[in-house]
Protein backbone atom coordinates (compact mmCIF):
# COMPACT_ATOMS: atom_id res chain seq x y z
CA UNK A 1 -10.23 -10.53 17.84
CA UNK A 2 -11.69 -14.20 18.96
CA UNK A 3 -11.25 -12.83 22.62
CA UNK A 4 -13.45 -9.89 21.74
CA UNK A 5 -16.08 -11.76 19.80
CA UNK A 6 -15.59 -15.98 19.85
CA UNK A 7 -18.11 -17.18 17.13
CA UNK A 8 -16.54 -20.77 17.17
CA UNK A 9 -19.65 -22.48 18.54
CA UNK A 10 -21.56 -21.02 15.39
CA UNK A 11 -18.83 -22.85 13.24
CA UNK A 12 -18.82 -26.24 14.93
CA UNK A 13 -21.94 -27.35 13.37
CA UNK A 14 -20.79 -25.65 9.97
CA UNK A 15 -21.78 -28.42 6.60
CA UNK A 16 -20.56 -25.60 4.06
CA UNK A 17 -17.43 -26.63 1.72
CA UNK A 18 -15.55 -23.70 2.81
CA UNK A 19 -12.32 -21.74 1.93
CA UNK A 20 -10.54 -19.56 4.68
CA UNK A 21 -7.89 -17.04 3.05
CA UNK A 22 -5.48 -16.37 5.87
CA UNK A 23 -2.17 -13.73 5.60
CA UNK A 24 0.23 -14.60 7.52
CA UNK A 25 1.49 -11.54 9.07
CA UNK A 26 -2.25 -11.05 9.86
CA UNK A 27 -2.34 -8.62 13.05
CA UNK A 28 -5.67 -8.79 13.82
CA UNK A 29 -6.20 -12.34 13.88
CA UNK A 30 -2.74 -13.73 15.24
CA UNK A 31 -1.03 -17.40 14.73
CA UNK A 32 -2.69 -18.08 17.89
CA UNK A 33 -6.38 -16.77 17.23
CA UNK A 34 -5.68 -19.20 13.46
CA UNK A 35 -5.51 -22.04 15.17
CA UNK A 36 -8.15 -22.03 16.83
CA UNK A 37 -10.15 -21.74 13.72
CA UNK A 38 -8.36 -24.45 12.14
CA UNK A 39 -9.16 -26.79 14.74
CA UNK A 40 -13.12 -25.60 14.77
CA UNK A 41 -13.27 -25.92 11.13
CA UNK A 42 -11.49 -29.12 10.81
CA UNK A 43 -13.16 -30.73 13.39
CA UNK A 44 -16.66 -29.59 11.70
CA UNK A 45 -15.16 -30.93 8.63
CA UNK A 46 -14.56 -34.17 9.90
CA UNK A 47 -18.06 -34.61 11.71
CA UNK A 48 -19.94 -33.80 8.81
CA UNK A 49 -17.49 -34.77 6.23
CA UNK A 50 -17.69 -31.45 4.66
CA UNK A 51 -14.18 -30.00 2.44
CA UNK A 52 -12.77 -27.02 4.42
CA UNK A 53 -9.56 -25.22 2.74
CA UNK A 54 -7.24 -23.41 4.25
CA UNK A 55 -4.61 -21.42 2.43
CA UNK A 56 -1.95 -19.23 4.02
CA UNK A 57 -0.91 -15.92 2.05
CA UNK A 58 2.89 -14.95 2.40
CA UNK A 59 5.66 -17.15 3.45
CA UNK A 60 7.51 -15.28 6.63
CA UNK A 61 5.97 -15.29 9.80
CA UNK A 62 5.62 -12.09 11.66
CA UNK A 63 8.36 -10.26 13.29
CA UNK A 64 9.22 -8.31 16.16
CA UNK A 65 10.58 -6.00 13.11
CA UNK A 66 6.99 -5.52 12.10
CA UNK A 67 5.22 -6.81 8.66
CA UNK A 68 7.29 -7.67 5.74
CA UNK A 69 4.43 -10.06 3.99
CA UNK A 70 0.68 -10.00 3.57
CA UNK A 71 -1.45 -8.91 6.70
CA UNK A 72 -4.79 -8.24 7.51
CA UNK A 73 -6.31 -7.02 4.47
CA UNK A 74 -5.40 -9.39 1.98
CA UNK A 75 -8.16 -8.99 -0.73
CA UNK A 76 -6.92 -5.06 -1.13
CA UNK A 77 -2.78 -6.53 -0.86
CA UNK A 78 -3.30 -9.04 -3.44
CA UNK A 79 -7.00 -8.78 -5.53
CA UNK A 80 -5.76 -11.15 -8.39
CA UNK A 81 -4.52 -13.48 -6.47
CA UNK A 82 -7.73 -13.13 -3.97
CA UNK A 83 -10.09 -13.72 -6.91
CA UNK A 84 -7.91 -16.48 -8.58
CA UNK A 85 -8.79 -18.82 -5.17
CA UNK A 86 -12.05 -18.14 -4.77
CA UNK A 87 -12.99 -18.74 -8.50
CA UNK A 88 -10.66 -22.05 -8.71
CA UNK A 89 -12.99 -22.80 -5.79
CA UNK A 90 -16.15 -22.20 -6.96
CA UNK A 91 -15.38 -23.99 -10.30
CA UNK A 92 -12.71 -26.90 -9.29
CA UNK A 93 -13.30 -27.44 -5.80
CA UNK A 94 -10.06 -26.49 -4.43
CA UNK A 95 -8.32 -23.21 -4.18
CA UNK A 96 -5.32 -22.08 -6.85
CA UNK A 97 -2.24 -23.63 -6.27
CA UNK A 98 1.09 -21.92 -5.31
CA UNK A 99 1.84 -19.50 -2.34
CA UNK A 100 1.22 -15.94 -3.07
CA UNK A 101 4.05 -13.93 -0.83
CA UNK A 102 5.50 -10.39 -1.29
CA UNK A 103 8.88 -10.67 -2.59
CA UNK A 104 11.23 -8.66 -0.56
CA UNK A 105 14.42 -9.36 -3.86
CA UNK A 106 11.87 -7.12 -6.19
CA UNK A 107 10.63 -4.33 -3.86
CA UNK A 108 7.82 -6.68 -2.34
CA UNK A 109 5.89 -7.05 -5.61
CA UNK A 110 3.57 -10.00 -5.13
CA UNK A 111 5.11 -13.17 -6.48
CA UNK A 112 4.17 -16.72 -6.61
CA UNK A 113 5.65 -19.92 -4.88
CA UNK A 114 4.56 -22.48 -7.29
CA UNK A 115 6.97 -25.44 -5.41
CA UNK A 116 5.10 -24.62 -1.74
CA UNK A 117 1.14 -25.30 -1.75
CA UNK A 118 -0.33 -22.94 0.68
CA UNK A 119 -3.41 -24.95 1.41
CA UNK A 120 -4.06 -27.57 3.60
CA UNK A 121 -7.65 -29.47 3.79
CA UNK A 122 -9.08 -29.50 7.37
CA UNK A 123 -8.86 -32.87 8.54
C-alpha cells in the first residue's frame, strides 16, 4: 500500500500525540510497509517530542499457511477491544494494556494477553 500511495513526508512533521492500531497478520500493510511507519512516526516523535503509540493486535506473525490472527480490518475483528484503546487514550494518555490475539485453543475467540504489552512508544 505505501508503494502505491507513500504519505510519509506528510507524517514527518506530525506534533499530534498519536495512537497507530496495527494487526499483525495485516495483508495490506505488511511487516515491511509497518516499519516504515514506525520509523516516520518515531522519528517525528522525537523531533517534536510528541507521544506516538504503537500497539500490535494478535501475537503470531503471518504465515505462508495464510491468517490465523487479526488482519486488516481490525476495528470490525475486534470492536471492544478497538474502542477500549482509543478511549484509554483519549482519557489516560496511553492505550489499554494487554495484547488482544485470537485464540486458536477456543475456536479463535478474541482473548487477552495481559503478561505481553502490545504497545511500544515511538522513540
Amino acid at each position: 500500500a505505501l508503494a502505491q500511495t507513500d504519505t510519509r513526508a506528510i507524517w514527518k512533521n506530525w506534533q499530534v500525540p498519536t495512537l497507530i492500531l496495527w494487526p499483525i497478520q495485516d495483508m495490506a500493510f505488511p511487516a515491511s510497509e509497518q516499519a516504515a511507519v514506525k520509523e516516520t512516526f518515531a522519528k517525528a516523535g522525537r523531533a517534536y517530542n510528541t507521544p506516538i503509540y504503537f500497539k500490535t493486535y494478535g501475537l503470531a506473525p503471518l504465515s505462508e499457511n495464510g491468517p490465523t490472527d487479526f488482519g486488516h480490518n481490525l476495528h470490525w475483528a475486534a470492536p471492544v477491544q478497538t474502542a477500549e484503546d482509543i478511549v484509554n487514550f483519549i482519557s489516560k494518555g496511553t492505550p489499554a494494556e494487554g495484547t488482544p490475539y485470537l485464540d486458536p485453543q477456543r475456536n479463535f475467540q478474541i482473548a487477552v494477553d495481559q503478561k505481553n504489552n502490545a504497545w511500544v512508544l515511538l522513540k
